[in-house]
PDB file of N, CA and C in Angstrom:
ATOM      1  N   UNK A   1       0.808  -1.180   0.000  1.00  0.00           N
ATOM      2  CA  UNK A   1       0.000   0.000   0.000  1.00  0.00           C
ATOM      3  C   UNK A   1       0.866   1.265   0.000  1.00  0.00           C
ATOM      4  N   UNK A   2       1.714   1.276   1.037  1.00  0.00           N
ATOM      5  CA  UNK A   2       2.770   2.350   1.228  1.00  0.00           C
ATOM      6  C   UNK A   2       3.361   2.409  -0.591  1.00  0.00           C
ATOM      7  N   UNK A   3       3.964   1.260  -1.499  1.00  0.00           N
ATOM      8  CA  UNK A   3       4.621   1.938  -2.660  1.00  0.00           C
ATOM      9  C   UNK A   3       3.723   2.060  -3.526  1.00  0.00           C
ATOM     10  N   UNK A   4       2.043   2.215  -3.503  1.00  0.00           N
ATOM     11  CA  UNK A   4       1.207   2.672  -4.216  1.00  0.00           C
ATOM     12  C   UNK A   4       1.364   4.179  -3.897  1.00  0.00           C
ATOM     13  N   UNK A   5       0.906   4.205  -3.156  1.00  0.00           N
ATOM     14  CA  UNK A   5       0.894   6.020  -2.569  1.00  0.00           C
ATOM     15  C   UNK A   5       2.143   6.659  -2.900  1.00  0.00           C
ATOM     16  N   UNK A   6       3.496   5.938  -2.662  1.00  0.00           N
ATOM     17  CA  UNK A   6       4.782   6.785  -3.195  1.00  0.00           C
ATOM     18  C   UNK A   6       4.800   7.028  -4.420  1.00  0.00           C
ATOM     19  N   UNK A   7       4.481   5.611  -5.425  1.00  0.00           N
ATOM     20  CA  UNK A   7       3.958   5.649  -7.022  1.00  0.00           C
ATOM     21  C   UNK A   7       3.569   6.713  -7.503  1.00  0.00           C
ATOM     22  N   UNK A   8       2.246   7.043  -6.934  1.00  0.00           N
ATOM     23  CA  UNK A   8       1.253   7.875  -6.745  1.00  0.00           C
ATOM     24  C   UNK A   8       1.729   9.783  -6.931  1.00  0.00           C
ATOM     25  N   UNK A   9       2.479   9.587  -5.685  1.00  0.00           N
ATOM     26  CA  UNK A   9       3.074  11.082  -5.374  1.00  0.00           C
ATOM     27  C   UNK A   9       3.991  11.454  -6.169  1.00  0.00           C
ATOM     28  N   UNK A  10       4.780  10.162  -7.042  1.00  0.00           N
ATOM     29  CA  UNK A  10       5.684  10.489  -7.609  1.00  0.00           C
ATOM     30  C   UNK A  10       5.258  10.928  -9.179  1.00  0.00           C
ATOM     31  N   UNK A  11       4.216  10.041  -9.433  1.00  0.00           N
ATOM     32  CA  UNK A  11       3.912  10.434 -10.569  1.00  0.00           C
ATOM     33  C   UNK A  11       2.898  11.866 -10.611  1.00  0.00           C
ATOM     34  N   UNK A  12       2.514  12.509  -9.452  1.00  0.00           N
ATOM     35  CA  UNK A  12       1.879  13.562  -9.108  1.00  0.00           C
ATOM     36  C   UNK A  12       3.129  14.566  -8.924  1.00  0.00           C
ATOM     37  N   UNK A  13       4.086  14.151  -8.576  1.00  0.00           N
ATOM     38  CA  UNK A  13       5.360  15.375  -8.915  1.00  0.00           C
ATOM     39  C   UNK A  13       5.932  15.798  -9.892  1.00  0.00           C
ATOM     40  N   UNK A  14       5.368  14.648 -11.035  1.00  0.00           N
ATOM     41  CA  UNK A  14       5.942  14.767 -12.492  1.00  0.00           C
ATOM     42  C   UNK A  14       4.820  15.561 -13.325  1.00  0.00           C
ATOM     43  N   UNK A  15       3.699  15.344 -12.864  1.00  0.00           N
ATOM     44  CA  UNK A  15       2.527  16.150 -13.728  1.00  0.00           C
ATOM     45  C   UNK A  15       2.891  17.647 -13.023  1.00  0.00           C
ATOM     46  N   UNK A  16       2.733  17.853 -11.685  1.00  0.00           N
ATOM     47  CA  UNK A  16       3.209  19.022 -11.166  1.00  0.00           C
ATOM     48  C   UNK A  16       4.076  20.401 -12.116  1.00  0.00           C
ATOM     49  N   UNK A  17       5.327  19.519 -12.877  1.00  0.00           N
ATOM     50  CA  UNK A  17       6.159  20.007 -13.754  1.00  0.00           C
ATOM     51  C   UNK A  17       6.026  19.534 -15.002  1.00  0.00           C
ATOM     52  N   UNK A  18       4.645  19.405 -15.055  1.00  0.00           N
ATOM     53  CA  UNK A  18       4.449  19.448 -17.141  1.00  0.00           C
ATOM     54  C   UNK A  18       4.222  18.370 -17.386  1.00  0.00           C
ATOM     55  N   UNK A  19       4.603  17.480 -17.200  1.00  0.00           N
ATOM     56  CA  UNK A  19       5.107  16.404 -18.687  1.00  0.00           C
ATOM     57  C   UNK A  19       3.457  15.244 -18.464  1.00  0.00           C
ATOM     58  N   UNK A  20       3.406  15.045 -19.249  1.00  0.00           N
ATOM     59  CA  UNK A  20       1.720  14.499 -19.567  1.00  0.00           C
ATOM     60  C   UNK A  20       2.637  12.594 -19.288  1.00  0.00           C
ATOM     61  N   UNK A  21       1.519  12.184 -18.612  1.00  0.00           N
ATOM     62  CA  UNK A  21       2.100  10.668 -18.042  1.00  0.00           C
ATOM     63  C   UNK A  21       0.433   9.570 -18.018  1.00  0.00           C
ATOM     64  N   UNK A  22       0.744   8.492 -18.279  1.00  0.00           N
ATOM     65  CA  UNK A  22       0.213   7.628 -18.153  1.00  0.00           C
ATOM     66  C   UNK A  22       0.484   6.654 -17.199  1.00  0.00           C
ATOM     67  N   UNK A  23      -0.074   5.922 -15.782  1.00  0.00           N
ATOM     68  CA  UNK A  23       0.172   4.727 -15.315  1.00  0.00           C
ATOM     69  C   UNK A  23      -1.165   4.128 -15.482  1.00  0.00           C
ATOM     70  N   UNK A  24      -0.339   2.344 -15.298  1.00  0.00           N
ATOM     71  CA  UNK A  24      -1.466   0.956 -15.272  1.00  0.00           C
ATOM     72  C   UNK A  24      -1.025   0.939 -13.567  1.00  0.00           C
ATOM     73  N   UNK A  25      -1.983   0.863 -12.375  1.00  0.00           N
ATOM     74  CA  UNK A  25      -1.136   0.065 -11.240  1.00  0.00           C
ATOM     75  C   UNK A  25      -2.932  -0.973 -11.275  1.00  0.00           C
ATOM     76  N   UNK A  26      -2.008  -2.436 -11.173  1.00  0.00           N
ATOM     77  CA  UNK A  26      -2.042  -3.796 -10.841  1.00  0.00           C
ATOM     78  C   UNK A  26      -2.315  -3.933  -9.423  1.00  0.00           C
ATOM     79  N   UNK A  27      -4.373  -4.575  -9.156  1.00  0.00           N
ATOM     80  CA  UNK A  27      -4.461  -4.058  -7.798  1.00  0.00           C
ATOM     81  C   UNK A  27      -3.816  -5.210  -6.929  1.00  0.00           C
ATOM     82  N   UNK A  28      -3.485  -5.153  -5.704  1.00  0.00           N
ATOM     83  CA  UNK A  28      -2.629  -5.258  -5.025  1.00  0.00           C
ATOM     84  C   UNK A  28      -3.454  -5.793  -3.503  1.00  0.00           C
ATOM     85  N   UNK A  29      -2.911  -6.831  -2.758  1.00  0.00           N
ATOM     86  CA  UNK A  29      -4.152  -7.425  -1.908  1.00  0.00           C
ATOM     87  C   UNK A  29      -4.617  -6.227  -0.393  1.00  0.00           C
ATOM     88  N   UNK A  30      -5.617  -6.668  -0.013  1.00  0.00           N
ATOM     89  CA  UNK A  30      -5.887  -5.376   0.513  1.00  0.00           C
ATOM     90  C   UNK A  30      -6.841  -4.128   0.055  1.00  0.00           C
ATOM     91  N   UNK A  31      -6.838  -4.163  -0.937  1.00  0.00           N
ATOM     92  CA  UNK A  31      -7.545  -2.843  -1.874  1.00  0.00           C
ATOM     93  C   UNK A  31      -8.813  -3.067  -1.659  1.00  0.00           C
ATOM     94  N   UNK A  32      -9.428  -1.969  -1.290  1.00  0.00           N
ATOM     95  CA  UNK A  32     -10.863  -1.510  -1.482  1.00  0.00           C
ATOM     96  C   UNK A  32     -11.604  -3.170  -2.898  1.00  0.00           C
ATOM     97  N   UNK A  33     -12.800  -3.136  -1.793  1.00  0.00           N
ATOM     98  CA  UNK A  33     -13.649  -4.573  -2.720  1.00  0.00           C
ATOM     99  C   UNK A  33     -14.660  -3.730  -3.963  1.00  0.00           C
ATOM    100  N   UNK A  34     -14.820  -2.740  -3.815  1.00  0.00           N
ATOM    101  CA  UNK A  34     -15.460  -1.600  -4.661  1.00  0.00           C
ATOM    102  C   UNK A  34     -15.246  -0.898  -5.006  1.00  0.00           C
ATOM    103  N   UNK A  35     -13.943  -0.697  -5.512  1.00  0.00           N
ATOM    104  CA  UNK A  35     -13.353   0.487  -6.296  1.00  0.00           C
ATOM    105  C   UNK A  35     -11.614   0.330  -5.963  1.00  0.00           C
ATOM    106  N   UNK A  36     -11.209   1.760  -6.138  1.00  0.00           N
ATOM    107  CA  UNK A  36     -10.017   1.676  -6.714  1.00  0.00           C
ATOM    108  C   UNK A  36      -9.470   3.213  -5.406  1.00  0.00           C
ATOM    109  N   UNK A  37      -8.474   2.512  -5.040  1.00  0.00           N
ATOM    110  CA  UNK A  37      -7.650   3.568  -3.728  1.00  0.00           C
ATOM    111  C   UNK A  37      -6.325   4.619  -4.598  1.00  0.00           C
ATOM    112  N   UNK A  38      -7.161   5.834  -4.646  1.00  0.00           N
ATOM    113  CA  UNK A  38      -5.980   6.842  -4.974  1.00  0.00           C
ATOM    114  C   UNK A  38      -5.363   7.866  -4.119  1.00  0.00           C
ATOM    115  N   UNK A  39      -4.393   7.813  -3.615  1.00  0.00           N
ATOM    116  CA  UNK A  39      -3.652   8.724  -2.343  1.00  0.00           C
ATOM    117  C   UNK A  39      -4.791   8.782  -1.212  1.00  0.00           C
ATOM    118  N   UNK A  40      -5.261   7.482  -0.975  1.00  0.00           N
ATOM    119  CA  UNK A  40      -6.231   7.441   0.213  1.00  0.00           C
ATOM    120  C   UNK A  40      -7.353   7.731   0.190  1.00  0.00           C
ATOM    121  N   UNK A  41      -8.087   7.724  -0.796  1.00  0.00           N
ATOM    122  CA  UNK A  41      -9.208   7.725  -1.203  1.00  0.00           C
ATOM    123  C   UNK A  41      -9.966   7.152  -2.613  1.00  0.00           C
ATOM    124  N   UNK A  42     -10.633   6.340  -1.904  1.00  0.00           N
ATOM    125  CA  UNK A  42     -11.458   5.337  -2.839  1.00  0.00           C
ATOM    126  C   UNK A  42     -12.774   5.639  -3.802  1.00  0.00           C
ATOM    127  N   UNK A  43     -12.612   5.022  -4.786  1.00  0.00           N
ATOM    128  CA  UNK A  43     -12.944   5.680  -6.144  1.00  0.00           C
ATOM    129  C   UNK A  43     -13.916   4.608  -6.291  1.00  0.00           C
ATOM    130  N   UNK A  44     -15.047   4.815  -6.863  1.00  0.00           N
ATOM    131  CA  UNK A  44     -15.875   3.525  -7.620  1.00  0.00           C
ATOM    132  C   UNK A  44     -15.392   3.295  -8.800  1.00  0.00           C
ATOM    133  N   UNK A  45     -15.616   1.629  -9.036  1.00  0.00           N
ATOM    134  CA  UNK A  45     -15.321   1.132 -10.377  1.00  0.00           C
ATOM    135  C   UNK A  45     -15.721   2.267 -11.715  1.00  0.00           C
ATOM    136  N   UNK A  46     -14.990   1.933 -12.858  1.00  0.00           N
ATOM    137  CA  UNK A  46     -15.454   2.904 -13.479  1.00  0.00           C
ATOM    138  C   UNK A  46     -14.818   3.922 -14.323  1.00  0.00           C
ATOM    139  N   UNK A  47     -15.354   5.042 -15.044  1.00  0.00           N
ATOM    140  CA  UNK A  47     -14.562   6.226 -15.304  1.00  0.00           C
ATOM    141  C   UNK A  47     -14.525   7.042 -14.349  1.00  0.00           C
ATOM    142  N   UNK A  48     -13.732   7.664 -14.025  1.00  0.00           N
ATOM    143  CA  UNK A  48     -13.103   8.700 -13.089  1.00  0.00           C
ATOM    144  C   UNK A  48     -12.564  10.359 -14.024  1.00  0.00           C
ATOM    145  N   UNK A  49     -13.851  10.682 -13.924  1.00  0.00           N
ATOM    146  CA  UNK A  49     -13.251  11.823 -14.687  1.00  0.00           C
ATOM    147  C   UNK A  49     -12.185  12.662 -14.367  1.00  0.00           C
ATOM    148  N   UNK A  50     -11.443  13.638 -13.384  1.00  0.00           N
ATOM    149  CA  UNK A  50     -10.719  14.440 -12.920  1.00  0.00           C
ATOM    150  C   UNK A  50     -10.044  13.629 -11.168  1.00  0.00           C
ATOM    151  N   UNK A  51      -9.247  13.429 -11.067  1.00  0.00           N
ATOM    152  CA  UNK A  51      -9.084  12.992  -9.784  1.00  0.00           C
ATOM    153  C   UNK A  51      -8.537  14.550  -8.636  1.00  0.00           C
ATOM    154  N   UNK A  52      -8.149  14.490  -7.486  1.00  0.00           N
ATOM    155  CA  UNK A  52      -7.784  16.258  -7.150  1.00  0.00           C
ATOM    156  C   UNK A  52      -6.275  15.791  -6.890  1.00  0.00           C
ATOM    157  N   UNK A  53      -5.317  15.296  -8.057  1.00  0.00           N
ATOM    158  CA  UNK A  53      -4.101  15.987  -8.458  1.00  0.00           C
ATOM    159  C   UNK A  53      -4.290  15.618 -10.219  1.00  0.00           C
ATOM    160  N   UNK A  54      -5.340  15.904 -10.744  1.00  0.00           N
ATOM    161  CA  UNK A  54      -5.250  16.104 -12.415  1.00  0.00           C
ATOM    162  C   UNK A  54      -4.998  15.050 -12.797  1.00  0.00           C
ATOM    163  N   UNK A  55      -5.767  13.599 -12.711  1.00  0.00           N
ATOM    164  CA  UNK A  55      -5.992  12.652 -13.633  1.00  0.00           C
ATOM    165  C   UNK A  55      -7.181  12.099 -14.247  1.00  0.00           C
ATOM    166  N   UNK A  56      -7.105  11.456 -15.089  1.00  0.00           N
ATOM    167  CA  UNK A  56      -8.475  11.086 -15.645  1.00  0.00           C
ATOM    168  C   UNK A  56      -8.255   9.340 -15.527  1.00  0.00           C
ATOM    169  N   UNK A  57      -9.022   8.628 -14.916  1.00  0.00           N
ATOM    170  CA  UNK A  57      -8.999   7.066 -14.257  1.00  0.00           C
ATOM    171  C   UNK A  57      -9.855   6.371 -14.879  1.00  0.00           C
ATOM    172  N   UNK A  58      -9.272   5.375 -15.508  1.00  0.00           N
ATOM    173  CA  UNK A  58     -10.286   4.352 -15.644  1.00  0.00           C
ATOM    174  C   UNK A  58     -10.538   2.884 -14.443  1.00  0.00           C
ATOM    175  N   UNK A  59     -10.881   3.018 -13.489  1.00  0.00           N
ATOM    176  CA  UNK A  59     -10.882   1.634 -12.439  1.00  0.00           C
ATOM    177  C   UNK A  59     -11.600   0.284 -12.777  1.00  0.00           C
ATOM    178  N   UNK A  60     -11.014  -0.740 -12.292  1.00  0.00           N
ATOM    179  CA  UNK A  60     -11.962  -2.133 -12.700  1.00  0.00           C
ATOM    180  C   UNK A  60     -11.180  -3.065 -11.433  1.00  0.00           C
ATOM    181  N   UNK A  61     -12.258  -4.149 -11.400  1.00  0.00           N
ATOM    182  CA  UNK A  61     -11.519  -4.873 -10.384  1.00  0.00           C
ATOM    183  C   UNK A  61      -9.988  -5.507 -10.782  1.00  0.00           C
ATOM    184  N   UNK A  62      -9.286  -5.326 -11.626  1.00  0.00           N
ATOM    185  CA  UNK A  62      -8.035  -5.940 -11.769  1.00  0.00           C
ATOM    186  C   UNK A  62      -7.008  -4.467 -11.865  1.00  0.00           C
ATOM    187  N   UNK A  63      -7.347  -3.632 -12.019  1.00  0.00           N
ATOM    188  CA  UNK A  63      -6.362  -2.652 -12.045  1.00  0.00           C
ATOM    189  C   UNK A  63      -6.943  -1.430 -12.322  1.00  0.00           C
ATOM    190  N   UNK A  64      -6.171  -0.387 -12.107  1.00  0.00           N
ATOM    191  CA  UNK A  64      -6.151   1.078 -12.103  1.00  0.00           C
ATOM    192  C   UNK A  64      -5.534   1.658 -13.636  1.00  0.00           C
ATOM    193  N   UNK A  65      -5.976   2.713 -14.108  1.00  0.00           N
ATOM    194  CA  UNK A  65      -5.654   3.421 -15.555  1.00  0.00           C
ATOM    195  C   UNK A  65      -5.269   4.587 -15.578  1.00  0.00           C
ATOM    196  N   UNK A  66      -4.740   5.417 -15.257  1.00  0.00           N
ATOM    197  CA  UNK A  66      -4.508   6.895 -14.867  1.00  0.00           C
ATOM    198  C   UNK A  66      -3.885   7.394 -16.254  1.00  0.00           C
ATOM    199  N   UNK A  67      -4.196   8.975 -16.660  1.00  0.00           N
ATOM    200  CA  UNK A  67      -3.555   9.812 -17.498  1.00  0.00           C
ATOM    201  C   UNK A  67      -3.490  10.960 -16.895  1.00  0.00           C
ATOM    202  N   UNK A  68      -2.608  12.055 -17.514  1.00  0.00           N
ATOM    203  CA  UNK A  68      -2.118  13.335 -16.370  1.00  0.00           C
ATOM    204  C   UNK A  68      -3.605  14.361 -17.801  1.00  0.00           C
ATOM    205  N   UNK A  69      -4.281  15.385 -17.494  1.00  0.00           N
ATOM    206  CA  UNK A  69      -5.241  16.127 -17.812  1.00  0.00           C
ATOM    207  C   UNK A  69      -4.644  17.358 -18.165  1.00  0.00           C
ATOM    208  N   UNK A  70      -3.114  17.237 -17.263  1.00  0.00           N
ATOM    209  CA  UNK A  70      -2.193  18.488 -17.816  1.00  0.00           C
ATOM    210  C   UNK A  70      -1.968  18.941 -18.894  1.00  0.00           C
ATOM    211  N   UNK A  71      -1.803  20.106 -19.824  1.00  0.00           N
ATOM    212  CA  UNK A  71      -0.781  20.825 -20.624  1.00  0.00           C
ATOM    213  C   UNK A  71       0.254  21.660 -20.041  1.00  0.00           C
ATOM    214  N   UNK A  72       1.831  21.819 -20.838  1.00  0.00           N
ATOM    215  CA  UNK A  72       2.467  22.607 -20.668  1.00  0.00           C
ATOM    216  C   UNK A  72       2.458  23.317 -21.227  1.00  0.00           C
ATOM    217  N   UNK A  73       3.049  24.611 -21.108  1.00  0.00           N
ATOM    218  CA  UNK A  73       3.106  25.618 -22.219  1.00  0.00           C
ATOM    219  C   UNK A  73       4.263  26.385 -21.952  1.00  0.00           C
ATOM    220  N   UNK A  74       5.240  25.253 -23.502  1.00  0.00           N
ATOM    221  CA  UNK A  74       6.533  25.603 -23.316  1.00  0.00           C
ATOM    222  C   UNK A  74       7.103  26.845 -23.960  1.00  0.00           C
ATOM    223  N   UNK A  75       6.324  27.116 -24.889  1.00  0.00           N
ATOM    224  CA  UNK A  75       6.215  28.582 -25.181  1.00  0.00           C
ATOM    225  C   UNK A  75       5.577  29.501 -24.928  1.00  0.00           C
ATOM    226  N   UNK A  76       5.934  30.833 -24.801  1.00  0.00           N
ATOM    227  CA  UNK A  76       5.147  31.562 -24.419  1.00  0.00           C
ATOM    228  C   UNK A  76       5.996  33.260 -24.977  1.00  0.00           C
ATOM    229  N   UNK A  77       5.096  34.053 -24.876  1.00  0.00           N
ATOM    230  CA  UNK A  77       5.731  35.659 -25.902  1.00  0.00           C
ATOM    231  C   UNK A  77       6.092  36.374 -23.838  1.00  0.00           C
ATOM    232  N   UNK A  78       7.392  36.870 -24.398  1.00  0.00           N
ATOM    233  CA  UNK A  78       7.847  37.804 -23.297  1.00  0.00           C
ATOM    234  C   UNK A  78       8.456  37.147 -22.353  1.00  0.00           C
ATOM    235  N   UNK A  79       9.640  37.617 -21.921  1.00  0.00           N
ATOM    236  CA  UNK A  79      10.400  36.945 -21.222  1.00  0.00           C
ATOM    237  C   UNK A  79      10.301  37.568 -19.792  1.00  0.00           C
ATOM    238  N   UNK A  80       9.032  38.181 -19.624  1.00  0.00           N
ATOM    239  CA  UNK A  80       9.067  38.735 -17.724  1.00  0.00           C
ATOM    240  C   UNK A  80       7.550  38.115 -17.522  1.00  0.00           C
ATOM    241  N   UNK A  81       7.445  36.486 -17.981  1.00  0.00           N
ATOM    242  CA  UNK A  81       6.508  35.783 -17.711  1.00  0.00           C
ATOM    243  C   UNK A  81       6.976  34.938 -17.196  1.00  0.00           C
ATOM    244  N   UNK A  82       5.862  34.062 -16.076  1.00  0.00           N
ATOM    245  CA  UNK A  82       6.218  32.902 -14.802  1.00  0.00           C
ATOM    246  C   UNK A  82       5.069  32.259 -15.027  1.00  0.00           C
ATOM    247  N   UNK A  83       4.845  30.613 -15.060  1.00  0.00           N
ATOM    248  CA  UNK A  83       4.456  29.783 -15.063  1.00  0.00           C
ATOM    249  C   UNK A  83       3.785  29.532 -13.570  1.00  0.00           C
ATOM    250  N   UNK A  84       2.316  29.461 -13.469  1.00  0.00           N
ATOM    251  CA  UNK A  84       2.228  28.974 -12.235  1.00  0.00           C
ATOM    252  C   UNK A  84       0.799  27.853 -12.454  1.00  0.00           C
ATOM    253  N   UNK A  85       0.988  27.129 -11.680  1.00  0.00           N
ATOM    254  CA  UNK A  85      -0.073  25.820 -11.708  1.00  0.00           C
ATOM    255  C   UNK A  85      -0.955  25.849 -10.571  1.00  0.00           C
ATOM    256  N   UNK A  86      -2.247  26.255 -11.624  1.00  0.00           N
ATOM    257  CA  UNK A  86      -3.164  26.220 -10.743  1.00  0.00           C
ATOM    258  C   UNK A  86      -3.944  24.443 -10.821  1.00  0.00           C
ATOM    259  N   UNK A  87      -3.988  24.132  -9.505  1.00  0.00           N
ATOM    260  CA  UNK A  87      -4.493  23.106  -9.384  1.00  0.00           C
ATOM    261  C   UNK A  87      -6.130  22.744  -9.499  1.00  0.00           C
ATOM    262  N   UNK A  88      -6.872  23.589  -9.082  1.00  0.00           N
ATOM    263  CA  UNK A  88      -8.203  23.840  -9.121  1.00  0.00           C
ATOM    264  C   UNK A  88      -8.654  23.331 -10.799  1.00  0.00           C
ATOM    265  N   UNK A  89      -8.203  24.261 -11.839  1.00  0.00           N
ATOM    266  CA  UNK A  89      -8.131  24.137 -12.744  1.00  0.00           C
ATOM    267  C   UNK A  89      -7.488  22.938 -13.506  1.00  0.00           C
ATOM    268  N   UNK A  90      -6.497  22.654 -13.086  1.00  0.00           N
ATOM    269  CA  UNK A  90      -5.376  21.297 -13.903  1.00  0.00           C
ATOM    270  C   UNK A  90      -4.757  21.895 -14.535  1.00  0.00           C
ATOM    271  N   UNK A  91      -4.355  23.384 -14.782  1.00  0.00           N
ATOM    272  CA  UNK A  91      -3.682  24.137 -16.144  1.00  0.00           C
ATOM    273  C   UNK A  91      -2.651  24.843 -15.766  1.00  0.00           C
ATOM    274  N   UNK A  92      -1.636  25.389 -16.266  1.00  0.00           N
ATOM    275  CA  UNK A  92      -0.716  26.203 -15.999  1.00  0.00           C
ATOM    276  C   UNK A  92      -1.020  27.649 -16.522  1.00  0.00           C
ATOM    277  N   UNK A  93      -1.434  28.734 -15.718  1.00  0.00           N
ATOM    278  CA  UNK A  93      -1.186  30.083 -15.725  1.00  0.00           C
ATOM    279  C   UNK A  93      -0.039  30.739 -16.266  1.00  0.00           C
ATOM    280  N   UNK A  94       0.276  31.465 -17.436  1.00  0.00           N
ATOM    281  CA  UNK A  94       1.287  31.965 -17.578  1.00  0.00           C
ATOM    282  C   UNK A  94       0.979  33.727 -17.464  1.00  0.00           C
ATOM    283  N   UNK A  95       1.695  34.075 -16.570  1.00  0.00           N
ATOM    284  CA  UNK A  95       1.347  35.527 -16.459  1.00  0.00           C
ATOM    285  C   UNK A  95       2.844  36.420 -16.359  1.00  0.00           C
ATOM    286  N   UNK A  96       2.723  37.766 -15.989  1.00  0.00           N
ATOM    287  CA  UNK A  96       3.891  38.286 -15.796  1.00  0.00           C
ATOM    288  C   UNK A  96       4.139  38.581 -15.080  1.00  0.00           C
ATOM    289  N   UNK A  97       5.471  38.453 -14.170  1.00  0.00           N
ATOM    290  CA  UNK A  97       5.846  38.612 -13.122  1.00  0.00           C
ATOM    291  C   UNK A  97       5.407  39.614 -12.007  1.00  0.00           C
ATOM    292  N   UNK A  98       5.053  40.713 -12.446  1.00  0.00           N
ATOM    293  CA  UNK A  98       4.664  41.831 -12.003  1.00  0.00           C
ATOM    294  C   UNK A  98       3.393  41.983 -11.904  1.00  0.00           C
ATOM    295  N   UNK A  99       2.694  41.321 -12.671  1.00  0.00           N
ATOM    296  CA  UNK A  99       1.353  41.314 -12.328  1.00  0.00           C
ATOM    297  C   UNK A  99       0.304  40.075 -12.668  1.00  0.00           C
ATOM    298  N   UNK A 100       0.429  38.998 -11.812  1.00  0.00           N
ATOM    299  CA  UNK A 100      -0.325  37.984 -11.827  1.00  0.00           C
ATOM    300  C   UNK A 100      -1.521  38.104 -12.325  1.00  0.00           C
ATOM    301  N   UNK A 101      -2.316  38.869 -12.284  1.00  0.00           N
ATOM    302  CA  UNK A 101      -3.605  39.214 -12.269  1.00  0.00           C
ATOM    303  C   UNK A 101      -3.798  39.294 -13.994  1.00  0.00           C
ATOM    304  N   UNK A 102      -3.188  39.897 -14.820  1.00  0.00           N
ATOM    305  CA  UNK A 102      -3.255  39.894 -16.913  1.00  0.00           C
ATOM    306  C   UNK A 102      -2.735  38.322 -17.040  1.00  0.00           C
ATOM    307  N   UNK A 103      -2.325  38.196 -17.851  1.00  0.00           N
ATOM    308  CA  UNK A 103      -1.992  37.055 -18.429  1.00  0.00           C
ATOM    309  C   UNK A 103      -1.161  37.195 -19.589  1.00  0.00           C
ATOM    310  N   UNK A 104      -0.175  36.424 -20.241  1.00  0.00           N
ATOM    311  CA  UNK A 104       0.527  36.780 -21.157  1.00  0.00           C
ATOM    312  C   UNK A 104       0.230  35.702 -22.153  1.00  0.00           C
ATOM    313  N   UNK A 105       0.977  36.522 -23.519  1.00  0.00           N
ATOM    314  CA  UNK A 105       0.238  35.026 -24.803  1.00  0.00           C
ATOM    315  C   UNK A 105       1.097  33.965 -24.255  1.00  0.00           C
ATOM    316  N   UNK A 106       0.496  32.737 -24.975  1.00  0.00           N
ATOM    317  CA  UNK A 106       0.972  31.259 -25.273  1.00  0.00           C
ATOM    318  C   UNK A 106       0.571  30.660 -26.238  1.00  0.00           C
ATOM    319  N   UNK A 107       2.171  30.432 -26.927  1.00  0.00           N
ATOM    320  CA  UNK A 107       2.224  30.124 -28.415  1.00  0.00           C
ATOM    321  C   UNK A 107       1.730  28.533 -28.587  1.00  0.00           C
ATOM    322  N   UNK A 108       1.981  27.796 -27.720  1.00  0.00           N
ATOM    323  CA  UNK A 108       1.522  26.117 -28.144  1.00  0.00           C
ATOM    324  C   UNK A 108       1.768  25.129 -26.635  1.00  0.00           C
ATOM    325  N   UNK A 109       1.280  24.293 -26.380  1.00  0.00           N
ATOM    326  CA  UNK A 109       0.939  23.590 -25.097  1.00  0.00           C
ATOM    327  C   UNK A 109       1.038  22.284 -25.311  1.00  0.00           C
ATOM    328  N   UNK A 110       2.067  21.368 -24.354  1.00  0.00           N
ATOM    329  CA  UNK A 110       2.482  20.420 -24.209  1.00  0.00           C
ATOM    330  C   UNK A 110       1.530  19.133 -23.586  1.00  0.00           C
ATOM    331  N   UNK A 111       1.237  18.288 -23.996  1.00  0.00           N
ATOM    332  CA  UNK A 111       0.632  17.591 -23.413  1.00  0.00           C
ATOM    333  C   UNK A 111       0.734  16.425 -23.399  1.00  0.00           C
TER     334      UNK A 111
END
C-alpha cells in the first residue's frame, strides 16, 4: 500500500512540472472490494473523470488506468513571464511577473 501512494506522489510530482504521463497500477491485496484507492481515497469502479491531483482514471476490479489532464506551455511571448499551476483548474497560468492578475500570450501547449 505504502509503494502505491509513493507511485502515486511520484507520478503527481511529475505532472506538477508538465510532462503528460500515463500509469497501469495492478491491484494489489488489501484494496478496497469496490473500487479503486488513490492517495487514500477510494474511487468507484469505473470512469473517473478528474481525480484532485489532475488525472483522468479508468478503475476495474483488476487494475487502475490513470492519465495526467495536464498541458504545458513551453512557449510563451515575453520573457518577464512565470508559469504557475493552478491546481483547481489542472492548467498552468502563464502571467507576468509583475502582475499575476493579466496574463501573457501562449504560443503552443504540451501535453
Amino acid at each position: 500500500m505504502r509503494s502505491f501512494l509513493a507511485f502515486f506522489v511520484a507520478v503527481g510530482s511529475i505532472v506538477t512540472l508538465g510532462y503528460a504521463a500515463c500509469i497501469t497500477v495492478f491491484r494489489e491485496p488489501g484494496w478496497p472490494q469496490k473500487g479503486c484507492m488513490i492517495n487514500g481515497k477510494i474511487y468507484p469502479f469505473g470512469r473517473i473523470e478528474r481525480t484532485e491531483f489532475c488525472f483522468t482514471c479508468d478503475c476495474d476490479k483488476y487494475s487502475i488506468h490513470c492519465c495526467s489532464v495536464v498541458t504545458h506551455p513551453p512557449h510563451y511571448y515575453g520573457g518577464e513571464c512565470k508559469i504557475i499551476f493552478n491546481r483547481k483548474r489542472c492548467d498552468y497560468d502563464v502571467v507576468p511577473k509583475g502582475d499575476p492578475s493579466k496574463a501573457c500570450t501562449v504560443i503552443s501547449r504540451v501535453g
